[in-house]
Protein backbone atom coordinates (compact mmCIF):
# COMPACT_ATOMS: atom_id res chain seq x y z
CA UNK A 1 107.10 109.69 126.22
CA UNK A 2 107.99 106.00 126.04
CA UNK A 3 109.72 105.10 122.51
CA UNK A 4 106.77 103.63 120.59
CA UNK A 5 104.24 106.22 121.87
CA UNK A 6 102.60 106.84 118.70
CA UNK A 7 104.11 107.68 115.21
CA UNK A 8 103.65 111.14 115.12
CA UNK A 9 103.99 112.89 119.08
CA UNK A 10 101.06 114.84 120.57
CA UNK A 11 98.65 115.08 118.10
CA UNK A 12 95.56 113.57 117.25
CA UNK A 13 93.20 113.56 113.24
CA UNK A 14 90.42 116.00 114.03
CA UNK A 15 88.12 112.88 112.26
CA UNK A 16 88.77 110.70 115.41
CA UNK A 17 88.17 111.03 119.30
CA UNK A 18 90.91 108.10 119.90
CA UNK A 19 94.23 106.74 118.72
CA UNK A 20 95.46 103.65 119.85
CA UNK A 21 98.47 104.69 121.96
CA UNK A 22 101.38 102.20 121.07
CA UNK A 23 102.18 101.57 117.53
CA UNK A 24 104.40 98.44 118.39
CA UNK A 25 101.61 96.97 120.27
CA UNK A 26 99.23 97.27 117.34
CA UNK A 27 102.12 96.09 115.05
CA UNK A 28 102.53 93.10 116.97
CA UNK A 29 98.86 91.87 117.36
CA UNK A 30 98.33 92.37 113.54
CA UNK A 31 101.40 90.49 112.61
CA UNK A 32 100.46 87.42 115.20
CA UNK A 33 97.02 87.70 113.62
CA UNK A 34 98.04 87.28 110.32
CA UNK A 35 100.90 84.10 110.86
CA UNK A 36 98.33 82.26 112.93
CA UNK A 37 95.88 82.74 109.52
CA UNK A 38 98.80 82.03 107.06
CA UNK A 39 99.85 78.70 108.98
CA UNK A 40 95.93 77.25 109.19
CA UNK A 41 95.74 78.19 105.15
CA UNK A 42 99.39 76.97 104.43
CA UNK A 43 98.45 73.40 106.80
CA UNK A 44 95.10 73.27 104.61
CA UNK A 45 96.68 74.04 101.35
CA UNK A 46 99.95 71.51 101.05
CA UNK A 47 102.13 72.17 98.45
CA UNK A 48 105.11 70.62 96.65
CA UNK A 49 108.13 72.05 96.42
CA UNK A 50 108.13 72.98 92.55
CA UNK A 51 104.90 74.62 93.41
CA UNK A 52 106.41 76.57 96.10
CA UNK A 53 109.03 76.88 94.01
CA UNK A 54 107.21 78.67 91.03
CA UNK A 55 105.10 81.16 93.70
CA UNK A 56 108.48 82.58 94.57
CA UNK A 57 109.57 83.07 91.31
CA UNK A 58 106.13 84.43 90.74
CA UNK A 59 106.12 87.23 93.25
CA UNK A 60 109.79 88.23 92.85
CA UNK A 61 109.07 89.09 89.28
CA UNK A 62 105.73 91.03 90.08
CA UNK A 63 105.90 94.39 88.56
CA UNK A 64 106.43 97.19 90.78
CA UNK A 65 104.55 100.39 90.50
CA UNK A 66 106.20 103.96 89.86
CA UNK A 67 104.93 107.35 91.29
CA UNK A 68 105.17 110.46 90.06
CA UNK A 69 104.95 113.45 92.92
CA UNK A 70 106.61 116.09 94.74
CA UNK A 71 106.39 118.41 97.40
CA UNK A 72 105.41 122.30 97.04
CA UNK A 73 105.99 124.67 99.86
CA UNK A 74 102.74 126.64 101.14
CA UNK A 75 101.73 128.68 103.64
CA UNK A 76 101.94 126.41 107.09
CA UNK A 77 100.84 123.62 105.21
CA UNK A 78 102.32 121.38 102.00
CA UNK A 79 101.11 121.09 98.48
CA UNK A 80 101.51 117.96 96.89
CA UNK A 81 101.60 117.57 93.16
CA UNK A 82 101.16 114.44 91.45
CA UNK A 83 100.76 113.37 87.96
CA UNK A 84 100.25 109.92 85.91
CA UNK A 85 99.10 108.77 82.55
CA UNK A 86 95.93 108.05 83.77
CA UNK A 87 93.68 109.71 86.06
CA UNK A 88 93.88 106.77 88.90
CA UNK A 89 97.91 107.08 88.81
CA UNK A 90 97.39 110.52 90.11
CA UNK A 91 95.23 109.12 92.77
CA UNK A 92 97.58 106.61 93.87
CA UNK A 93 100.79 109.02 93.68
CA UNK A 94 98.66 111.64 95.77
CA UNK A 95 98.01 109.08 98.58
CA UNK A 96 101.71 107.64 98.02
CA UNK A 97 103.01 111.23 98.62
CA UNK A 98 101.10 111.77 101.76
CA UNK A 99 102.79 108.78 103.79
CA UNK A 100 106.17 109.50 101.78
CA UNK A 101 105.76 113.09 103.81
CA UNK A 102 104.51 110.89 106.82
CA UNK A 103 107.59 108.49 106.76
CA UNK A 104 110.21 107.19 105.09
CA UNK A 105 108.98 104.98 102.43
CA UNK A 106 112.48 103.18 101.79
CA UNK A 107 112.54 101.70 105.36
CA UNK A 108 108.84 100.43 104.60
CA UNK A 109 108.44 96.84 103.69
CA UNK A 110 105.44 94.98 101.79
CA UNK A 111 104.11 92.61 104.23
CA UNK A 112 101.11 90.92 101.87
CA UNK A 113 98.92 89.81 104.91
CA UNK A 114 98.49 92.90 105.67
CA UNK A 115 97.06 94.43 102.33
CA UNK A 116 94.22 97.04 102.87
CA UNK A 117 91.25 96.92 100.45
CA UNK A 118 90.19 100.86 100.10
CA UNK A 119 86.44 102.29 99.17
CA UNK A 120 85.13 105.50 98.80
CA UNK A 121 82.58 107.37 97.14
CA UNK A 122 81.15 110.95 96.55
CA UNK A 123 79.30 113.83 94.47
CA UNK A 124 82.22 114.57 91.65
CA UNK A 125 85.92 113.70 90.99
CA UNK A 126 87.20 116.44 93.88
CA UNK A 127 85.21 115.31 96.49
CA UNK A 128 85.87 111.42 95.36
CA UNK A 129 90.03 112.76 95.40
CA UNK A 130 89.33 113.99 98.96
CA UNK A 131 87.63 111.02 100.20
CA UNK A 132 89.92 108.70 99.11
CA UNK A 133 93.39 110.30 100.43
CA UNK A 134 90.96 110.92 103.42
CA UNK A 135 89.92 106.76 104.06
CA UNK A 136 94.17 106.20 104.02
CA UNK A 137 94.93 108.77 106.49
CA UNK A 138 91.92 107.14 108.90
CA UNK A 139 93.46 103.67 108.50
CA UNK A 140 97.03 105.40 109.38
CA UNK A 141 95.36 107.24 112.14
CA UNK A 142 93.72 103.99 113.46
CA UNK A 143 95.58 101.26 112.61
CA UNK A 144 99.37 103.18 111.87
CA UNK A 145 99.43 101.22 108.64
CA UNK A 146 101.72 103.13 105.77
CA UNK A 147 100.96 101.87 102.39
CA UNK A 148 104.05 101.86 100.23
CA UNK A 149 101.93 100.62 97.20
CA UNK A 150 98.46 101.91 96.11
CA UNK A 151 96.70 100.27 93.06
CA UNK A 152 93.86 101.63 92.47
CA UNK A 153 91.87 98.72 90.91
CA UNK A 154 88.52 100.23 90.37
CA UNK A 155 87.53 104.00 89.17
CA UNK A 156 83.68 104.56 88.50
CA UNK A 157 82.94 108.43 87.24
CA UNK A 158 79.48 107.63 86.21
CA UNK A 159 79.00 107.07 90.50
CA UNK A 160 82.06 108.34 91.54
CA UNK A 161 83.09 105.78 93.53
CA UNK A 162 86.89 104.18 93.87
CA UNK A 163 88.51 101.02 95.05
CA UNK A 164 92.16 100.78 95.75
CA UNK A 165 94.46 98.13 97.12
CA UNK A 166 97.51 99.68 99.79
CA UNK A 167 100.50 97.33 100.60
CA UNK A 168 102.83 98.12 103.23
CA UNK A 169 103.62 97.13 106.86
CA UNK A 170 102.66 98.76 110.66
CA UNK A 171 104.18 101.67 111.43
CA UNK A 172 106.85 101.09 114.52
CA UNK A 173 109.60 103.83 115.53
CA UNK A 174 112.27 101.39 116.18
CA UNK A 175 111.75 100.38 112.66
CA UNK A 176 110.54 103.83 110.83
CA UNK A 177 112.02 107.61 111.00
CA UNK A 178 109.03 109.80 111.50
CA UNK A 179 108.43 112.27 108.98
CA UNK A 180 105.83 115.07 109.58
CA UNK A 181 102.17 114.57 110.63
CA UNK A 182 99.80 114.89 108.03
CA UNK A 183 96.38 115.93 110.24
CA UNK A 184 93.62 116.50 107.64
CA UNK A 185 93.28 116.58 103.84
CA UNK A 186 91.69 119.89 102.67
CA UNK A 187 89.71 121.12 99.54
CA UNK A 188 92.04 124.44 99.47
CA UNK A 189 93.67 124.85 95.80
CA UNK A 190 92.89 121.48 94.92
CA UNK A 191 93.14 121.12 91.16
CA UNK A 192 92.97 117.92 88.95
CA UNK A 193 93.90 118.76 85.44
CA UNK A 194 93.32 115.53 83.41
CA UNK A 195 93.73 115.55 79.64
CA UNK A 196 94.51 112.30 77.86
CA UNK A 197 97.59 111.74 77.35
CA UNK A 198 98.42 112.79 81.38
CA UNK A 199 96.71 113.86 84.46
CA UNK A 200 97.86 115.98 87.21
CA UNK A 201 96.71 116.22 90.88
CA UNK A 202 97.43 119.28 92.99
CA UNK A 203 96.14 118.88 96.81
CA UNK A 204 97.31 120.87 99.87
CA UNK A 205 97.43 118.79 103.53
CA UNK A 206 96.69 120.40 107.31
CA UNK A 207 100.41 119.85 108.79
């Protein structure tokens, strides 16, 4: 096996018949995709240097976000528990905790071209949990992109339907140490407690 096979050796998501076979390759077309888009907007857009200036300033002081989660043995799989002040913190530690298990998320940059806008939908707040975490895992599985960041920027329980933002980079071994492959998301022993002053997310993952 060459050295940027794949992130995770030998295995493939039961949701897909295909994985594109070289993470580096995929890394490297998505990055050239997004300069030659940044340099037709930045040629468009001119701006002077105080401007420049002041959108530096601007995203060094952005506020970064804190998860709460860790990692419960079980029976050939994991359990992750998460928790949050609100309900969508819990969603965005659970799917945070799933790549932390894939990867190491200290070696994992932000790289803002590549920011993945998130949907899903379904019957009640379990099924919503499980299509969400789900929708990440397919865009790893497809695209090897590892969100560092989830904000979770939309939450509708009347139609249970969510919208999340993920910020991270393309997964590459020379870059990233490979953690353990997470191959499904499952409905066994999945609990979400939410009361409200804090809400806490229990979910076990096929390993």
């Amino acid at each position: 096996m060459s050295d940027h096979s794949g992130p995770l050796p030998q295995r493939q998501p039961k949701r897909h018949n295909k994985i594109r076979p070289d993470a580096d390759g995929v890394a490297a077309s998505l990055q050239k995709e997004a300069d030659e888009k940044f340099d037709v907007e930045t040629s468009n857009s001119p701006r002077s240097p105080d401007t420049e200036c002041c959108t530096q300033l601007e995203k060094l002081t952005l506020p970064v976000p804190s998860y709460n989660y860790e990692y419960l043995d079980h029976t050939a799989d994991i359990q992750f528990h998460t928790w949050g002040p609100k309900v969508e913190d819990a969603f965005a530690g659970a799917v945070v905790a799933m790549f932390g298990y894939i990867t190491e998320l200290d070696k994992v940059d932000i790289d803002e071209s590549l920011t993945r806008e998130v949907q899903a939908s379904a019957h009640d707040m379990m099924s919503l949990l499980f299509a969400f975490m789900d929708e990440f895992l397919f865009i790893f599985s497809t695209e090897y992109f590892v969100a560092k960041e989830v904000h979770v920027t939309s939450l509708d329980k009347d139609n249970w339907t969510i919208t999340a933002t993920g910020k991270g980079e393309i997964f590459s071994r020379s870059k990233h140490t490979p953690g353990t492959e997470v191959k499904a998301i499952t409905y066994s022993n999945m609990q979400i407690h939410e009361k409200p002053e804090r809400t806490d997310i229990y979910v076990i993952v096929d390993i």
